[in-house]
C-alpha atoms as a PDB file:
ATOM      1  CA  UNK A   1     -52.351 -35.699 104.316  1.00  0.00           C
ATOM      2  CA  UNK A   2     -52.750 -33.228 101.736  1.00  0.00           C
ATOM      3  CA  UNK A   3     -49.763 -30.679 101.555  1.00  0.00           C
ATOM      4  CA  UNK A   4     -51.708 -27.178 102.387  1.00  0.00           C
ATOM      5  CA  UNK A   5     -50.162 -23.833 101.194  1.00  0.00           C
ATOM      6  CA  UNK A   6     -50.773 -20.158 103.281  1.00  0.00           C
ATOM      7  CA  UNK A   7     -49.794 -16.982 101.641  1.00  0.00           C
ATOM      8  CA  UNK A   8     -48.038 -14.667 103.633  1.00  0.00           C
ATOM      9  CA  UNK A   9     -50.581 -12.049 101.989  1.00  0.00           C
ATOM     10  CA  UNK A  10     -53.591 -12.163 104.139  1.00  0.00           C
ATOM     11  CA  UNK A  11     -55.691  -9.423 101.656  1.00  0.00           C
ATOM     12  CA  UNK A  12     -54.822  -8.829  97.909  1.00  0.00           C
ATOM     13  CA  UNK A  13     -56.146  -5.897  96.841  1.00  0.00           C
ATOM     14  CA  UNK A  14     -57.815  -6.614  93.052  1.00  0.00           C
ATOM     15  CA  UNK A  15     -58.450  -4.055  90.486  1.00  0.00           C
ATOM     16  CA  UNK A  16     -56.369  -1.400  91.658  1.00  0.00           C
ATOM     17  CA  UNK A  17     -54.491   0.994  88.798  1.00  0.00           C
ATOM     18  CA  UNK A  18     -52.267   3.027  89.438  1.00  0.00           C
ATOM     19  CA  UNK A  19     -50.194   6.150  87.681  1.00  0.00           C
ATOM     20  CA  UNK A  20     -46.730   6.469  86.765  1.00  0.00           C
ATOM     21  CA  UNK A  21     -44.589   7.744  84.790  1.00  0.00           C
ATOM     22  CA  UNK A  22     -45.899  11.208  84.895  1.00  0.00           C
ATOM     23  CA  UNK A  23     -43.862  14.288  83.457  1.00  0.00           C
ATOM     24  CA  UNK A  24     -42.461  16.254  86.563  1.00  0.00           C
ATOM     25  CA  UNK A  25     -44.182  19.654  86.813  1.00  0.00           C
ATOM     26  CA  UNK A  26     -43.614  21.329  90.183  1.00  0.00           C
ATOM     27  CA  UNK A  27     -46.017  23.809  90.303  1.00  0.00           C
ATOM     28  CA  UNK A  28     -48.784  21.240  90.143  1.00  0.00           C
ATOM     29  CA  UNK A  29     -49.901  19.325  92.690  1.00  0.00           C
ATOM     30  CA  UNK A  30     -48.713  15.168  93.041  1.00  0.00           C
ATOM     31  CA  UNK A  31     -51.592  13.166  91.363  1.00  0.00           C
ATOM     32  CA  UNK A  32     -52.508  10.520  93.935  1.00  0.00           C
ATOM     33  CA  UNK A  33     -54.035   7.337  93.161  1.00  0.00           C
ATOM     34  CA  UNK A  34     -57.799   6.072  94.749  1.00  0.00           C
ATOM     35  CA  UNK A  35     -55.890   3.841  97.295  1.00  0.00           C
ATOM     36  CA  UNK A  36     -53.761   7.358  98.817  1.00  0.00           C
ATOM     37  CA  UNK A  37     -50.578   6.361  97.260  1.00  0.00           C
ATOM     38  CA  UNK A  38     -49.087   9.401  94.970  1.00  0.00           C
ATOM     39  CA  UNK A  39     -47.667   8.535  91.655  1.00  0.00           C
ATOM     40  CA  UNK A  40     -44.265   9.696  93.015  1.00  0.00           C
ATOM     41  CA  UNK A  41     -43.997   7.020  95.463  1.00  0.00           C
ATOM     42  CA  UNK A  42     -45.489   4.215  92.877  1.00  0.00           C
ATOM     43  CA  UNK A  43     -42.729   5.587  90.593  1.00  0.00           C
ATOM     44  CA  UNK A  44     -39.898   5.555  92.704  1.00  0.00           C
ATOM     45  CA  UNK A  45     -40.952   1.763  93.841  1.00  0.00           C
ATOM     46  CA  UNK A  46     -41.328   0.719  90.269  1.00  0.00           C
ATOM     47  CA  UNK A  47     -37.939   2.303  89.628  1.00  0.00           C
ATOM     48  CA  UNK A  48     -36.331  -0.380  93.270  1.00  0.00           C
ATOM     49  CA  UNK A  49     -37.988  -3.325  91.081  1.00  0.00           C
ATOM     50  CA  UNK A  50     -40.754  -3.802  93.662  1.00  0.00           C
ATOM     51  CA  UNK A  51     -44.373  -4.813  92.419  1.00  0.00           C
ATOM     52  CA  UNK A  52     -46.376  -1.676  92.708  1.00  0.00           C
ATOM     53  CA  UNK A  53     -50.055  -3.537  91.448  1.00  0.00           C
ATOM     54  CA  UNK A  54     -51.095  -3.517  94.776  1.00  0.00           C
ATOM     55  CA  UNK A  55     -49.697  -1.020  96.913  1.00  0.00           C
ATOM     56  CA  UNK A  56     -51.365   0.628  99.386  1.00  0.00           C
ATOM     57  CA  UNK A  57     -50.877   2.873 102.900  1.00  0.00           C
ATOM     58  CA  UNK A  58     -51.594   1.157 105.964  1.00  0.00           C
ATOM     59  CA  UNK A  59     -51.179   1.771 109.684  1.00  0.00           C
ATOM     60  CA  UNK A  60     -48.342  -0.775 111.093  1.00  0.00           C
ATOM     61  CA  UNK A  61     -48.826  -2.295 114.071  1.00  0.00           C
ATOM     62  CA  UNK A  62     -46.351  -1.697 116.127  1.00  0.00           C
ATOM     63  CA  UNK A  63     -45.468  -3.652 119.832  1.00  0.00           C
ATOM     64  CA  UNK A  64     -47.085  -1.382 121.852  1.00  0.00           C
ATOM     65  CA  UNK A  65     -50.483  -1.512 119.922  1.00  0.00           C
ATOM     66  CA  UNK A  66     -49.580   1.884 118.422  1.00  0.00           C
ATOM     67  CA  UNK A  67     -49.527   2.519 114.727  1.00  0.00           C
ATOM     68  CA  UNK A  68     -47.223   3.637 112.010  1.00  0.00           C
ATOM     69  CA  UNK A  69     -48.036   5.001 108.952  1.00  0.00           C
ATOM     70  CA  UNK A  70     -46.591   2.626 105.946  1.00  0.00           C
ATOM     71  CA  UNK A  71     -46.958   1.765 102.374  1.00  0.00           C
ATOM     72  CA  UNK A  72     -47.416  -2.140 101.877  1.00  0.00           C
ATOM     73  CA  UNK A  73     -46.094  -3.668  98.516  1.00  0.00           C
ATOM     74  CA  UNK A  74     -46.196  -7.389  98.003  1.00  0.00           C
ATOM     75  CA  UNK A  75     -48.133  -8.255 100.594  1.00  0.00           C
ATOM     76  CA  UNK A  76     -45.510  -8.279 103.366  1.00  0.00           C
ATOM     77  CA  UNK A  77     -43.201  -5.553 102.640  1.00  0.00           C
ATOM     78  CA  UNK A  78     -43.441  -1.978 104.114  1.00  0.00           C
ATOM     79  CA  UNK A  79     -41.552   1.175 103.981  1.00  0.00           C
ATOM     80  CA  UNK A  80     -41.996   4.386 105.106  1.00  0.00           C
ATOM     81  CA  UNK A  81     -42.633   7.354 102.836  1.00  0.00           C
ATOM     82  CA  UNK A  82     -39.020   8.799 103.130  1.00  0.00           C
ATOM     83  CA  UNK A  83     -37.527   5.452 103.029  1.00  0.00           C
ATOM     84  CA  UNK A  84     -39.521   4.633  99.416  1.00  0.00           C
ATOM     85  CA  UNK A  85     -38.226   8.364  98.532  1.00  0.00           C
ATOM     86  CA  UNK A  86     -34.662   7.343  99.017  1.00  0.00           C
ATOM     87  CA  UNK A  87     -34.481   3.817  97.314  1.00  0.00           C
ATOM     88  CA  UNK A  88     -31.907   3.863  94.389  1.00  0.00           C
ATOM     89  CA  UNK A  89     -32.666   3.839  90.909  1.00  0.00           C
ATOM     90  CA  UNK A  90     -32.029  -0.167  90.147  1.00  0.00           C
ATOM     91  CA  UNK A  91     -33.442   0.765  86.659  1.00  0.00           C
ATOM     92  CA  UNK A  92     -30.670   2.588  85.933  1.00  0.00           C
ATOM     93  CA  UNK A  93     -27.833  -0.142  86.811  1.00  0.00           C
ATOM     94  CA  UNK A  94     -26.457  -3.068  84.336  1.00  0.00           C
ATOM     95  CA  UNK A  95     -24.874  -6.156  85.496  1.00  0.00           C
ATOM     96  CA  UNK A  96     -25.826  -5.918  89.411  1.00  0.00           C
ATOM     97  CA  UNK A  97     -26.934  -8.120  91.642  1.00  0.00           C
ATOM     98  CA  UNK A  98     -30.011  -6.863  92.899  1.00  0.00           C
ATOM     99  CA  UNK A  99     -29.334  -7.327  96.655  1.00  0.00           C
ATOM    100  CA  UNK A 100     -26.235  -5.397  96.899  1.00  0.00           C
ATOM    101  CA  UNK A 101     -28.033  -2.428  97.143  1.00  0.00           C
ATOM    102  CA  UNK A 102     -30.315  -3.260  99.803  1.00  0.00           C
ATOM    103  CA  UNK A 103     -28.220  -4.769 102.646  1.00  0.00           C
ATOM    104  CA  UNK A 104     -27.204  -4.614 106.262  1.00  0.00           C
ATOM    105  CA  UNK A 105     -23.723  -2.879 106.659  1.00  0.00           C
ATOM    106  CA  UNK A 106     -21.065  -5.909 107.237  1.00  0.00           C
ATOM    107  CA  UNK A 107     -19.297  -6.719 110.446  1.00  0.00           C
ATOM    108  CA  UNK A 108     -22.848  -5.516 112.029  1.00  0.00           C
ATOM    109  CA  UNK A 109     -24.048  -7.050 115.093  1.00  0.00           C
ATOM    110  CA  UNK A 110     -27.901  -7.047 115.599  1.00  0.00           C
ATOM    111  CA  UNK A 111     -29.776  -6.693 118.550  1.00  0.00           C
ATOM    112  CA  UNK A 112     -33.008  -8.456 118.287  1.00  0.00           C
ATOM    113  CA  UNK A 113     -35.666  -9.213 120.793  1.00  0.00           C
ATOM    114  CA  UNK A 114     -38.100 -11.492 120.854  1.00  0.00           C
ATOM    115  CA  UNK A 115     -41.204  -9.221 122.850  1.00  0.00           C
ATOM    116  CA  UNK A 116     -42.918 -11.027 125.374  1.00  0.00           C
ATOM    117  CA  UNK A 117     -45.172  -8.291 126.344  1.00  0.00           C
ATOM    118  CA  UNK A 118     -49.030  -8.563 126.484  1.00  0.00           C
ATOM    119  CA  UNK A 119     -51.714  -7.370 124.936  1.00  0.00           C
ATOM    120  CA  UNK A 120     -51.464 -10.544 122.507  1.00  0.00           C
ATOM    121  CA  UNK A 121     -48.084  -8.256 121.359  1.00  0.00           C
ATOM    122  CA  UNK A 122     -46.285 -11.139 123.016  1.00  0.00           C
ATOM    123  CA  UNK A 123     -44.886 -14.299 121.601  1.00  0.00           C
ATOM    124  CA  UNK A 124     -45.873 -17.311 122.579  1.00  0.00           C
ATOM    125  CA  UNK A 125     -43.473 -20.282 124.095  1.00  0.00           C
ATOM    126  CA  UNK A 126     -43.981 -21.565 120.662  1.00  0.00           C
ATOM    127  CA  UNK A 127     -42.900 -18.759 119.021  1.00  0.00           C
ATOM    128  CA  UNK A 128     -40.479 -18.061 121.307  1.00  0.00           C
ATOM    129  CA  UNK A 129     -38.766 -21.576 120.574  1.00  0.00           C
ATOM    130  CA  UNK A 130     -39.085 -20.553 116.876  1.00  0.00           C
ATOM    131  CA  UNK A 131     -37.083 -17.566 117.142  1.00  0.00           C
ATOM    132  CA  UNK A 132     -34.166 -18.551 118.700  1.00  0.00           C
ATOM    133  CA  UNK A 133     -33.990 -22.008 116.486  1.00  0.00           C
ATOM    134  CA  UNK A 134     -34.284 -19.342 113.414  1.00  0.00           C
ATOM    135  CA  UNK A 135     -31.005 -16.795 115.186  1.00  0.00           C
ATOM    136  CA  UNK A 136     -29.355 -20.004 115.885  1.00  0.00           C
ATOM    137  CA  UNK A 137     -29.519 -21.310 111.763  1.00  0.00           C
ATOM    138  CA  UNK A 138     -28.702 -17.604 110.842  1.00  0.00           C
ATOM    139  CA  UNK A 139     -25.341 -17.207 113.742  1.00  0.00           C
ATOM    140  CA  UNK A 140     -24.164 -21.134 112.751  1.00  0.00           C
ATOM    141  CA  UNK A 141     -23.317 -19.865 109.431  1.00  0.00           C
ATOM    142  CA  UNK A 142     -20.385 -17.544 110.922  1.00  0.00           C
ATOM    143  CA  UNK A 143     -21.724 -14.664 108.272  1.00  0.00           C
ATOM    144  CA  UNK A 144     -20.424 -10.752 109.132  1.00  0.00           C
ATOM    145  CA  UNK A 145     -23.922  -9.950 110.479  1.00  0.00           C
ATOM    146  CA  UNK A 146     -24.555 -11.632 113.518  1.00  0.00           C
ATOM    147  CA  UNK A 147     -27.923 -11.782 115.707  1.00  0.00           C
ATOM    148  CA  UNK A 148     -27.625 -11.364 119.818  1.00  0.00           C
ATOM    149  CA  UNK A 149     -31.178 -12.672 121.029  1.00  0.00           C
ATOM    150  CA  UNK A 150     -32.731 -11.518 123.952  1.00  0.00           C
ATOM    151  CA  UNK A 151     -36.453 -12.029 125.276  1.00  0.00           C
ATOM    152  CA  UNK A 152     -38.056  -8.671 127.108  1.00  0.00           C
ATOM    153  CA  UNK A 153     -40.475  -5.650 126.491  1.00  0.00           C
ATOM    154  CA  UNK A 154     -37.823  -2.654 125.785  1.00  0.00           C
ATOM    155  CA  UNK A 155     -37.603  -3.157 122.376  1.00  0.00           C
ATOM    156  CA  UNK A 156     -36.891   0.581 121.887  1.00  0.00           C
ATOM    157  CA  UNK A 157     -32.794   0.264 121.791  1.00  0.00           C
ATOM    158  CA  UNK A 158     -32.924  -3.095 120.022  1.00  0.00           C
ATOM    159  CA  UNK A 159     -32.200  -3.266 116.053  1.00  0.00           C
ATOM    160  CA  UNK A 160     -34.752  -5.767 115.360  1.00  0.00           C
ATOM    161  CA  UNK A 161     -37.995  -7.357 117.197  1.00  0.00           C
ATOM    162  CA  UNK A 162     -39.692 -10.266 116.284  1.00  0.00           C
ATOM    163  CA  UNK A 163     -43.353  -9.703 117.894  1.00  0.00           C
ATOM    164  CA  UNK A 164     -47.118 -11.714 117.229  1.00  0.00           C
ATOM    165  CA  UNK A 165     -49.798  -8.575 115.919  1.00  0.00           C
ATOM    166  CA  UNK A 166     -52.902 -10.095 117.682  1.00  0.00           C
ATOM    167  CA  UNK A 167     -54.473  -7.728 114.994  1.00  0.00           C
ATOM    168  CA  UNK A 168     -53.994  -9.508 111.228  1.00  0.00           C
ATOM    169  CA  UNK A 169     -55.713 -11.678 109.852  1.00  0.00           C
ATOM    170  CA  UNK A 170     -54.876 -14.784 108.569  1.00  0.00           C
ATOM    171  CA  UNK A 171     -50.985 -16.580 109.050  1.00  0.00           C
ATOM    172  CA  UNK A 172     -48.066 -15.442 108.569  1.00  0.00           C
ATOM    173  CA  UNK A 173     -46.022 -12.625 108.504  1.00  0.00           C
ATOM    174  CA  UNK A 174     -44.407  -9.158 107.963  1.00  0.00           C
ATOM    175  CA  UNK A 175     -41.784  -6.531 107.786  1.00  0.00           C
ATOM    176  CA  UNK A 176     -39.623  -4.683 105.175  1.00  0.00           C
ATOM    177  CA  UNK A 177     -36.330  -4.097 103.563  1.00  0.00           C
ATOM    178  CA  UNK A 178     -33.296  -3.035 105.572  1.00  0.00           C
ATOM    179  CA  UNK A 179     -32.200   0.854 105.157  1.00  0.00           C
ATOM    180  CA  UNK A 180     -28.683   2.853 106.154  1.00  0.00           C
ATOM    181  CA  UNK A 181     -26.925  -0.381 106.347  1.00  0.00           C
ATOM    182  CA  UNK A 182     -29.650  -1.260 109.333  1.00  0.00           C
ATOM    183  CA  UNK A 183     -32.160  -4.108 109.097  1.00  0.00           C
ATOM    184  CA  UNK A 184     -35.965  -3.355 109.095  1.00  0.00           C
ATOM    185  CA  UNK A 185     -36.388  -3.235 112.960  1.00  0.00           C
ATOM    186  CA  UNK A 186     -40.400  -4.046 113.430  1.00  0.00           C
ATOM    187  CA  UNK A 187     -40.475  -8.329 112.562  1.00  0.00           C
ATOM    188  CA  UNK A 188     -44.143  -9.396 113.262  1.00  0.00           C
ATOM    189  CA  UNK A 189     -46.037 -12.801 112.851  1.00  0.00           C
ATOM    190  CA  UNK A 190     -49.451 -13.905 113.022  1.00  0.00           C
ATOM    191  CA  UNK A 191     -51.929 -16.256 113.247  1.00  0.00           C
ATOM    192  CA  UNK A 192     -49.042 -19.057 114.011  1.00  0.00           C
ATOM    193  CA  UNK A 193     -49.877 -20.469 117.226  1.00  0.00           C
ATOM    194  CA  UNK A 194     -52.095 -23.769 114.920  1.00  0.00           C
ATOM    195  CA  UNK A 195     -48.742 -24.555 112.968  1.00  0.00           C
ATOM    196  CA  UNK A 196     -45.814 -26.801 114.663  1.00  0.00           C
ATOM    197  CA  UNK A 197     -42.585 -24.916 115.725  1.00  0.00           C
ATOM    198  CA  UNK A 198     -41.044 -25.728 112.695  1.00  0.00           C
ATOM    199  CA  UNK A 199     -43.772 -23.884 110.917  1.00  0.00           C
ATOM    200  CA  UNK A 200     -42.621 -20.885 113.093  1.00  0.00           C
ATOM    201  CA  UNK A 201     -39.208 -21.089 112.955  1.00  0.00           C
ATOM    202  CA  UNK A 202     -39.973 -20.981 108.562  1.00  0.00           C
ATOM    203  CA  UNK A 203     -42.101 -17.417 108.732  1.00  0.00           C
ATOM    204  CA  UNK A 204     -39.796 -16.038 111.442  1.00  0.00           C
ATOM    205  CA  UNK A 205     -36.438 -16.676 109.132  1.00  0.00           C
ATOM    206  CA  UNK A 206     -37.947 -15.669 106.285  1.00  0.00           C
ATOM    207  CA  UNK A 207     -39.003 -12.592 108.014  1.00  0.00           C
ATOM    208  CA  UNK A 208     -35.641 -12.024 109.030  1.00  0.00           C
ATOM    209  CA  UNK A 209     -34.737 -12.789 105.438  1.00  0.00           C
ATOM    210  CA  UNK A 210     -36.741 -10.260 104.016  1.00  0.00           C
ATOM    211  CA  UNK A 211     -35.362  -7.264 106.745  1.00  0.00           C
ATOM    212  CA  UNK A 212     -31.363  -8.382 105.865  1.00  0.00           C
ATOM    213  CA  UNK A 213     -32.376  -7.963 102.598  1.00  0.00           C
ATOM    214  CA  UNK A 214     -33.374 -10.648 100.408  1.00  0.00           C
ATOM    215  CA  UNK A 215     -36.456 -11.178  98.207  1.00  0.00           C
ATOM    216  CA  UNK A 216     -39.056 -13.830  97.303  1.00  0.00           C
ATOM    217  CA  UNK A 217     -36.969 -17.210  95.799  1.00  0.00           C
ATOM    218  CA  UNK A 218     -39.994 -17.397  92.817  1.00  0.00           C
ATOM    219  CA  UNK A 219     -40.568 -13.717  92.852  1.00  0.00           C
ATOM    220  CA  UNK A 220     -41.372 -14.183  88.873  1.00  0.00           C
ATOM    221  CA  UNK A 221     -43.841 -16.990  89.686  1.00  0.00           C
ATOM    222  CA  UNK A 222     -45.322 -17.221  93.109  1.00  0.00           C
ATOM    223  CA  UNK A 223     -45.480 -20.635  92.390  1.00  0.00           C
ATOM    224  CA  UNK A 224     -45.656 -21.470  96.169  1.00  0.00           C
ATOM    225  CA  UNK A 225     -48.710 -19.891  96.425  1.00  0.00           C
ATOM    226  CA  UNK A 226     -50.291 -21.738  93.178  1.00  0.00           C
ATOM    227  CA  UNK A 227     -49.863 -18.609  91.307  1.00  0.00           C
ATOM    228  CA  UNK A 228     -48.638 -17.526  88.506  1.00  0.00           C
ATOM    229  CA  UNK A 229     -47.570 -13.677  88.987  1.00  0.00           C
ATOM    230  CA  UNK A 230     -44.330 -11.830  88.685  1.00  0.00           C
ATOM    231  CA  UNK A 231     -43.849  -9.399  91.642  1.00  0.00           C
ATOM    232  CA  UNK A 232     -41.140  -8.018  89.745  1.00  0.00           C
ATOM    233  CA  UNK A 233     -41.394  -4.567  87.142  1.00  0.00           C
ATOM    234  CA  UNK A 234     -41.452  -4.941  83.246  1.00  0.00           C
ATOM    235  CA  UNK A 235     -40.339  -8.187  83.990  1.00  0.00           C
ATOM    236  CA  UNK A 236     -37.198  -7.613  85.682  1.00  0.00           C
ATOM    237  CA  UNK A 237     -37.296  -8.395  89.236  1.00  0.00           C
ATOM    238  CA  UNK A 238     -34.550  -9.184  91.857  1.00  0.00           C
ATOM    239  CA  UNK A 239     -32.225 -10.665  90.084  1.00  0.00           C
ATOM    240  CA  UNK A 240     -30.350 -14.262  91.202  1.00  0.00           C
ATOM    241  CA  UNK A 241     -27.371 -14.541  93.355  1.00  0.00           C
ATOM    242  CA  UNK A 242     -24.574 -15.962  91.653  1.00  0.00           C
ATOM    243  CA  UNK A 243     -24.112 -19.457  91.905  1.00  0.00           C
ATOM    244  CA  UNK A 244     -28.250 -19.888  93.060  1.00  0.00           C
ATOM    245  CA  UNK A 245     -30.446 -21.251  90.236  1.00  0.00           C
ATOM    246  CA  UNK A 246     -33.392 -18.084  88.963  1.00  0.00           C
ATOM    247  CA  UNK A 247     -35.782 -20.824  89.110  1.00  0.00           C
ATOM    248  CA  UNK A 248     -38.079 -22.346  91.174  1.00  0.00           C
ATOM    249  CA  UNK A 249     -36.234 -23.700  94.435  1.00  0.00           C
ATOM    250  CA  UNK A 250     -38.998 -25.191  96.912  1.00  0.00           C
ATOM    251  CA  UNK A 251     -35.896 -25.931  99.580  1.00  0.00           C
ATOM    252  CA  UNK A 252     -35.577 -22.568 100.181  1.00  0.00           C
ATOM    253  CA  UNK A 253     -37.204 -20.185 102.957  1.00  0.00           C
ATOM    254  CA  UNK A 254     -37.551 -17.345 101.225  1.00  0.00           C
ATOM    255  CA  UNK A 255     -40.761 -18.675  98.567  1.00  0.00           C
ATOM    256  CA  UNK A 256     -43.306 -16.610  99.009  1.00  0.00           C
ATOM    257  CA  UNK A 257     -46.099 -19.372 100.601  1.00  0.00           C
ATOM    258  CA  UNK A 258     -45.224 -21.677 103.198  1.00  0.00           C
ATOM    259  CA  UNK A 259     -46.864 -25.510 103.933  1.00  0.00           C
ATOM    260  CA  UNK A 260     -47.789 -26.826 106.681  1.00  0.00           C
ATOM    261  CA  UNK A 261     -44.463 -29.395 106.401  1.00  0.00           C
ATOM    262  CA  UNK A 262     -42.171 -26.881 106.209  1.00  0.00           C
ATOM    263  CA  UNK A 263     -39.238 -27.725 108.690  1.00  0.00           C
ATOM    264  CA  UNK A 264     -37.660 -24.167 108.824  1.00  0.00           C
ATOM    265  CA  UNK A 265     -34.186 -25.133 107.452  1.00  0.00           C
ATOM    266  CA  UNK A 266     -32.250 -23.238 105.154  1.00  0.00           C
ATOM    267  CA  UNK A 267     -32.087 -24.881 101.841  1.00  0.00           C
ATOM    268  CA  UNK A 268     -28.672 -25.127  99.911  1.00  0.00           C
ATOM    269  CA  UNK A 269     -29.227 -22.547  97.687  1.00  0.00           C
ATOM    270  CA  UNK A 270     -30.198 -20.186 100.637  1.00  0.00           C
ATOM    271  CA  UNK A 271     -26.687 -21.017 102.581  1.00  0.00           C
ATOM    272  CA  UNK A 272     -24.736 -19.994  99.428  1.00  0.00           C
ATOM    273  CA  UNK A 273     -26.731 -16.637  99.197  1.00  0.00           C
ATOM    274  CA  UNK A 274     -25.955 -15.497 102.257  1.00  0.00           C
ATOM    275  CA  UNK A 275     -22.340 -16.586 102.574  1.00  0.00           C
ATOM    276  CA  UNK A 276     -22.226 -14.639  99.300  1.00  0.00           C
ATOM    277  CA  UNK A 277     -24.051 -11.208 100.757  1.00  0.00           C
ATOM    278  CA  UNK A 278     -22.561 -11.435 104.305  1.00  0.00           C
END
């Protein structure tokens, strides 16, 4: 059977420009770009490394149907406007590695929830199975940050909730980057219930991945996807954990497409970064 490939982007917005870079003048009003997003913000996302070609604000879909207003960068990546305002400077660092800056506080135990509410908000028994195989590879690894699992609807008081938005279009998934030493708290998949539960149990820990902190595997390629694009800035990106090859590693959950084979195992490379973060 042929090996099929699904990005996690389900719209790539072509064409947009954007600009940066601007002197600072405060008695003059921010310069915002055609797509709503002000030169500030671009700027200060440029400055955390993140791709800013096609960034644009979107209303997130929260559990409840209700929406929050976001900026999507990358395709599956979303911050707030006073979260993208208070990202560090990684430009201004030498000899980091890029994720120590962006991480959930150690010796943290997260609360996540797996919403079974309606609505198509719910996950499915699927999904469901998919979530708690994905906790189960993350809590086996005895790492500082540990996830308690529950299944429910009050997903207020929870850290984390993995939920399906009945909303998006095509498969996959989405979230952001963790902030104050606490993971990005709103996990959501789509247009999974086709794939196996292995397929599920892949986009739900990379997901995860992504809200603990930890970027695309062939961020300077997208080679999963068939591409051939750097999501980094200037060519500097996220740079590797030590010990993890910068290449291409197609073992490891975090590329930025999935297949249709995919078992939703860690690869080797992905054990060793997070025994190294956490």
């Amino acid at each position: 059977m042929k090996k099929m490939k699904f990005s996690r982007i389900a719209l790539l917005l072509v064409g947009a420009s954007f600009f940066a870079c601007q002197s600072e003048d405060n008695n003059q009003p921010e310069a915002v770009a055609d797509n709503g997003v002000s030169s500030v913000l671009i700027s200060k996302l440029a400055d955390f490394d993140v791709n800013t070609n096609n960034v644009k604000k979107v209303n997130y879909v929260l559990p409840n149907g209700d929406t929050a207003p976001m900026y999507q960068a990358e395709g599956d990546l979303h911050f707030t406007e006073d979260q993208i305002k208070n990202l560090p400077n990684l430009q201004d660092l030498t000899g980091r590695n890029y994720y120590t800056n962006n991480l959930v506080a150690q010796n943290t135990v997260i609360n996540i929830i797996g919403f079974t509410g309606g609505g198509g908000f719910g996950l499915s028994n699927k999904a469901q199975t998919a979530l708690q195989w994905a906790v189960n590879n993350y809590n086996r690894l005895n790492l500082s940050i540990r996830f308690n699992l529950t299944y429910g609807t009050n997903y207020q008081p929870q850290d984390m909730e993995v939920y399906n938005n009945p909303n998006q279009n095509g498969t996959g998934g989405s979230d952001g980057f963790p902030t104050g030493g606490n993971p990005f708290k709103f996990v959501q998949i789509y247009g999974l219930e086709g794939f196996s539960t292995n397929v599920n149990e892949h986009v739900i820990t990379h997901e995860i991945g992504h809200s603990v902190g930890f970027r695309h595997t062939d961020y300077q390629t997208r080679q999963s996807c068939g591409q051939n694009v750097n999501e980094g800035t200037a060519g500097v990106g996220a740079n590797p954990v030590p010990g993890t090859p910068a290449g291409y590693d197609p073992t490891s959950v975090m590329i930025a497409c999935f297949s249709s084979s995919d078992d939703g195992e860690f690869g080797p490379n992905d054990i060793i970064a997070l025994q190294f973060l956490y």
